[in-house]
C-alpha atoms as a PDB file:
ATOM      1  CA  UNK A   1       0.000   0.000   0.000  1.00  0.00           C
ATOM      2  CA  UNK A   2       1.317   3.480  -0.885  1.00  0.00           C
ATOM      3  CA  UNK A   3       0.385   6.599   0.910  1.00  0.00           C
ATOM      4  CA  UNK A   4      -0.916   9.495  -0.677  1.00  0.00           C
ATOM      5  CA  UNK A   5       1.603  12.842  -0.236  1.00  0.00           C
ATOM      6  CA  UNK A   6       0.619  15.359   2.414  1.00  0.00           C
ATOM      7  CA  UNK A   7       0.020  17.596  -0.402  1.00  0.00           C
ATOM      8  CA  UNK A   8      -2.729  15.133  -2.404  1.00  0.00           C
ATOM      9  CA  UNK A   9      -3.992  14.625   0.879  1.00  0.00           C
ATOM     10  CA  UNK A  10      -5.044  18.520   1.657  1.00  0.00           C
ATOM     11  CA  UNK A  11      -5.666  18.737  -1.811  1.00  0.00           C
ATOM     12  CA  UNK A  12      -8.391  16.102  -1.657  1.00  0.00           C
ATOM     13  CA  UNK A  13      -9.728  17.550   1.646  1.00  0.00           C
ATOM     14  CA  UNK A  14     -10.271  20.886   0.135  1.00  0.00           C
ATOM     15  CA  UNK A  15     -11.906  19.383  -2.947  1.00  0.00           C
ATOM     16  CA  UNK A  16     -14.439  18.072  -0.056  1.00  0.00           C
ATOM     17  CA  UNK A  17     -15.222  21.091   1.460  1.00  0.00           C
ATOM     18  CA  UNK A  18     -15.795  22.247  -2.040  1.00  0.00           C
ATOM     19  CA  UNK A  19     -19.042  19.913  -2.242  1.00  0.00           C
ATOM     20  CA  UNK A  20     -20.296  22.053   0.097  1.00  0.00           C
ATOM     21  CA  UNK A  21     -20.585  25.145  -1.649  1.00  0.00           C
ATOM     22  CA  UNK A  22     -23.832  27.038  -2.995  1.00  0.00           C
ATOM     23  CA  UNK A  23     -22.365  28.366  -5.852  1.00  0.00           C
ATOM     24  CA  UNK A  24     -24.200  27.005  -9.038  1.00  0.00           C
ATOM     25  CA  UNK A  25     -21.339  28.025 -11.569  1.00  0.00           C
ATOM     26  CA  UNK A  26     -17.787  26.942  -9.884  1.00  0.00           C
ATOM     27  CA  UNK A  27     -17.364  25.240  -6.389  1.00  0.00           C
ATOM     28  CA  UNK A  28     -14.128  25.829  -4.720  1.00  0.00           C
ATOM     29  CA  UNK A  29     -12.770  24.846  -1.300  1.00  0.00           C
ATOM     30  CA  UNK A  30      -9.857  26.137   0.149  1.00  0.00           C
ATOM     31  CA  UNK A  31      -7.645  24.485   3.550  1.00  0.00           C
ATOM     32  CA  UNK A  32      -5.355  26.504   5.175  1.00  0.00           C
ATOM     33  CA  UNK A  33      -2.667  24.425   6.639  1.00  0.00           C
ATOM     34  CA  UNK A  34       0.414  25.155   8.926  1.00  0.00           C
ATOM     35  CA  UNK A  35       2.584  22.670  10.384  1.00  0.00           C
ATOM     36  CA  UNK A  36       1.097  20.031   9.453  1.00  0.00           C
ATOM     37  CA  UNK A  37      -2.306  20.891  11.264  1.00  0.00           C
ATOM     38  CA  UNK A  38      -5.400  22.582   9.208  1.00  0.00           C
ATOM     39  CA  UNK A  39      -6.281  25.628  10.691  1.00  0.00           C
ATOM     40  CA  UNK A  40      -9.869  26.398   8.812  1.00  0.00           C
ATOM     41  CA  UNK A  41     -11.562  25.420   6.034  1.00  0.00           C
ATOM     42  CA  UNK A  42     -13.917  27.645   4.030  1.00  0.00           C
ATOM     43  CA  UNK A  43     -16.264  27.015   0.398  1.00  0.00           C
ATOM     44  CA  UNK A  44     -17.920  29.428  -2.052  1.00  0.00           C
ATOM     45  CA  UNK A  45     -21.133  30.319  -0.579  1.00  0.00           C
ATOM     46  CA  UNK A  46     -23.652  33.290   0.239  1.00  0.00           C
ATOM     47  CA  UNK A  47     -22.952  35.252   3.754  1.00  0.00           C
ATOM     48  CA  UNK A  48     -24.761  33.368   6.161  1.00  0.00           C
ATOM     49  CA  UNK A  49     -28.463  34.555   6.488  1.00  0.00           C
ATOM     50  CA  UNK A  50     -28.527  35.670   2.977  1.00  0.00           C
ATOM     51  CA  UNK A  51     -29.907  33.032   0.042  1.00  0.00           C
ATOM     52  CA  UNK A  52     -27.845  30.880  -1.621  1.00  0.00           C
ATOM     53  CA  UNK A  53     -28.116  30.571  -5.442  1.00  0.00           C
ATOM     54  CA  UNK A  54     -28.411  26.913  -5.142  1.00  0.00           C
ATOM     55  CA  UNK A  55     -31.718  27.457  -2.606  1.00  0.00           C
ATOM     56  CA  UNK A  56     -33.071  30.356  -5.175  1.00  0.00           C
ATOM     57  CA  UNK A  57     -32.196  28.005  -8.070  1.00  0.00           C
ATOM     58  CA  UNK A  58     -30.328  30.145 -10.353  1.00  0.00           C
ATOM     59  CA  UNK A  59     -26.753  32.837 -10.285  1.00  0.00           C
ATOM     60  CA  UNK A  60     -27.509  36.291 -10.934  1.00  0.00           C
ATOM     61  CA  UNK A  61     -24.014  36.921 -12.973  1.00  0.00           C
ATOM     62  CA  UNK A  62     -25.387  34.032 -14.850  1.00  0.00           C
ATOM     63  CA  UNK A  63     -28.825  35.677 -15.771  1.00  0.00           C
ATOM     64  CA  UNK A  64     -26.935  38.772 -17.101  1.00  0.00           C
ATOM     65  CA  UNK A  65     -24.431  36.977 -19.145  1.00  0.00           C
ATOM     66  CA  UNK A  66     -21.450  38.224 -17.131  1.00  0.00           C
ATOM     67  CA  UNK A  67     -17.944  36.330 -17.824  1.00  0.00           C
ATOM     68  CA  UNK A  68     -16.362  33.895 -15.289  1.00  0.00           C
ATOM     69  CA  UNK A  69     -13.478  36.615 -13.995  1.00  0.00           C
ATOM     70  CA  UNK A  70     -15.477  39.870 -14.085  1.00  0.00           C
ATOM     71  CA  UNK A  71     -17.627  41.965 -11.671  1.00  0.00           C
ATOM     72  CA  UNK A  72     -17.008  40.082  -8.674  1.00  0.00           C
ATOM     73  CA  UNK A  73     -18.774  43.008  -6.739  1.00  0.00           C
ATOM     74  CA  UNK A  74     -22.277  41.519  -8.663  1.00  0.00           C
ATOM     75  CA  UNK A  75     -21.623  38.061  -6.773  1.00  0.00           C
ATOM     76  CA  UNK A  76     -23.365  37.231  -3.635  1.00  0.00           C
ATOM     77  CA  UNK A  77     -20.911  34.102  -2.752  1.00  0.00           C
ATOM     78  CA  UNK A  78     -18.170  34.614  -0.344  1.00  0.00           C
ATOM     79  CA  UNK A  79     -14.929  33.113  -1.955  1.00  0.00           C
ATOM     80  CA  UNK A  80     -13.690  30.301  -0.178  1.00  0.00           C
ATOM     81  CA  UNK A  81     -10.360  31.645   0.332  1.00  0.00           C
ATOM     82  CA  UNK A  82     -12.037  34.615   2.440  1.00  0.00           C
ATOM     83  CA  UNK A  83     -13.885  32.339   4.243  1.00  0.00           C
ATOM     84  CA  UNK A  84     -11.079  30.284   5.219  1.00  0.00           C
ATOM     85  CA  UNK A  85      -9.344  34.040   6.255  1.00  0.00           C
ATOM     86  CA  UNK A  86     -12.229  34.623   7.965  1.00  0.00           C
ATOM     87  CA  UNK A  87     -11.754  31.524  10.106  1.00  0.00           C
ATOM     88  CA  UNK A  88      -8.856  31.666  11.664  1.00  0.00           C
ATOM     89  CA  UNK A  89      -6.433  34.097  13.858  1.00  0.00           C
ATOM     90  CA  UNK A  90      -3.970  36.198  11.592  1.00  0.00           C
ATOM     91  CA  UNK A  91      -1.167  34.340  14.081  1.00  0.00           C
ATOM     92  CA  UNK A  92      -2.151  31.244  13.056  1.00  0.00           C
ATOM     93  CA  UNK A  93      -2.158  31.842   9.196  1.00  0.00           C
ATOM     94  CA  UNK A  94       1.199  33.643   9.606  1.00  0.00           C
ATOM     95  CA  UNK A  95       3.850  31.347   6.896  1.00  0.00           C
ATOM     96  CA  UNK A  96       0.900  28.613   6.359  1.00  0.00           C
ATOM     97  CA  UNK A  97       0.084  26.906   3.395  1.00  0.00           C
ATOM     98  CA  UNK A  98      -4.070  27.156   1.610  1.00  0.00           C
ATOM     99  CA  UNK A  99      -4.590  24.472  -0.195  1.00  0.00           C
ATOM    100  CA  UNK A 100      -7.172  25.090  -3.472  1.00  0.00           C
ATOM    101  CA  UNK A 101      -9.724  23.158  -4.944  1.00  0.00           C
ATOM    102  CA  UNK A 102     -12.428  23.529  -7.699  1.00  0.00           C
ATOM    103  CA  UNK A 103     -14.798  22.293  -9.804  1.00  0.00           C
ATOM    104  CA  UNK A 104     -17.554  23.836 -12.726  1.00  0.00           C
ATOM    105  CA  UNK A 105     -20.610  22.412 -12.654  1.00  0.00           C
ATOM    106  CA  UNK A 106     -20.611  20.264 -10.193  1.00  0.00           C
ATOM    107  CA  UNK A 107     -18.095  17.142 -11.265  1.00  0.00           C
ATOM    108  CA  UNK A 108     -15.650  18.934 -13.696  1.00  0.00           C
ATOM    109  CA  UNK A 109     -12.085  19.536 -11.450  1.00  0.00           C
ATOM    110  CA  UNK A 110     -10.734  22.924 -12.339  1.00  0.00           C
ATOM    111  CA  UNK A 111      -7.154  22.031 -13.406  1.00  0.00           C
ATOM    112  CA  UNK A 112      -5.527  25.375 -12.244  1.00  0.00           C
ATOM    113  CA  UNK A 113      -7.981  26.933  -9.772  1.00  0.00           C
ATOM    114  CA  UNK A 114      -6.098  30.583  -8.793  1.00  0.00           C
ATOM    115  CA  UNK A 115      -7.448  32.952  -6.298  1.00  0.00           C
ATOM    116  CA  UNK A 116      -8.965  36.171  -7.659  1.00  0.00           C
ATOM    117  CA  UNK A 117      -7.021  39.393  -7.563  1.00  0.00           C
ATOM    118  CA  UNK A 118      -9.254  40.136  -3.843  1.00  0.00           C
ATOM    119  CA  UNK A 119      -8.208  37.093  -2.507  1.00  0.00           C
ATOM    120  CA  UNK A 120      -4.717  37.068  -3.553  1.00  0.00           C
ATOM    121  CA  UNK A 121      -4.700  40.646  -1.156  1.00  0.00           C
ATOM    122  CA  UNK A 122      -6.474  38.738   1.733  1.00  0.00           C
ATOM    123  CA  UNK A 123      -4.146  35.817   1.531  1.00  0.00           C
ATOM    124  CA  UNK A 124      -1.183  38.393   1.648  1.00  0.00           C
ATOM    125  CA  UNK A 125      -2.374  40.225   4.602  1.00  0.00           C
ATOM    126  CA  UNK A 126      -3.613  37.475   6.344  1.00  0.00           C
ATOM    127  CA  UNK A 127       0.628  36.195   6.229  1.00  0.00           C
ATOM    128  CA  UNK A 128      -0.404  32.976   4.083  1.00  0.00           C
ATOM    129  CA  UNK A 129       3.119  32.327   1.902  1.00  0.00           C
ATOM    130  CA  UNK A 130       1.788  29.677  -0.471  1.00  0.00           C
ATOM    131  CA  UNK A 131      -1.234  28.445  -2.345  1.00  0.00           C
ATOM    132  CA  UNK A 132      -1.195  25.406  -3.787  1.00  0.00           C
ATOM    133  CA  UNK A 133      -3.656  23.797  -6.104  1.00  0.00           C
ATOM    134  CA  UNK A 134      -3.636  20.639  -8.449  1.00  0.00           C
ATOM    135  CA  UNK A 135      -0.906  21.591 -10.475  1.00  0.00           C
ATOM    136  CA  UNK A 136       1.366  23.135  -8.223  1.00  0.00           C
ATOM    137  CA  UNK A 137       2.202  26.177  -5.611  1.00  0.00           C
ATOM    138  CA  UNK A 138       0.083  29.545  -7.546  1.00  0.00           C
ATOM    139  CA  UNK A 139       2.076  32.722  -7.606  1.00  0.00           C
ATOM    140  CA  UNK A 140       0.653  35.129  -5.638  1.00  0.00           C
END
């Protein structure tokens, strides 16, 4: 029996918590990890208390034709990279590792899921120093 790498292994975990997103267009999960130990978990999703696209049965950006990487502001999900952030103590991200998963649709991995220009500043700030994803560490 071989093990599966530390790396596969976060990976996979994050493309769980993906399956728990709202999001009827892409569903992505994201682990933060430091030594070893995951700190929080967070997927794509509506704030809590607000409806979730998958509950009202359709996306807004969808509706009005807008492009996968433009007007994030029209969204109502929270990324799950800002949901992990959101999770955890700034001294407990500081030098950790997120770990980033997606799929469109459902079933379809995303072969290069990369954090969006917001989350790329919240993953700075928050002191995370790598994000890694199926096809290797994402520069930030």
């Amino acid at each position: 029996m071989e093990r599966i790498t530390k790396r596969d292994y976060y990976l996979s975990i994050a493309a769980e918590v993906a399956k728990r997103s709202t999001c009827l267009r892409r569903q992505y999960g994201a682990v933060i990890v430091k030594n070893d130990e995951i700190i929080a978990t967070g997927y794509n999703g509506a704030p809590r208390g607000d409806e979730n696209c998958c509950d009202v049965g359709s996306c807004w950006r969808d509706r009005h034709n807008i492009p996968h990487g433009e007007q994030y502001e029209k969204c109502v999900a929270v990324h799950a990279e800002a949901n992990a952030i959101i999770s955890a103590s700034r001294n407990e991200m500081i030098g950790s590792t997120l770990y980033l998963y997606g799929f469109e649709g459902f079933d379809k991995p995303i072969d290069n899921p990369e954090p969006c220009i917001m989350c790329n500043r919240l993953i700075k700030n928050a002191g995370i120093e790598h994000v890694i994803n199926k096809i290797g560490e994402v520069t930030l």
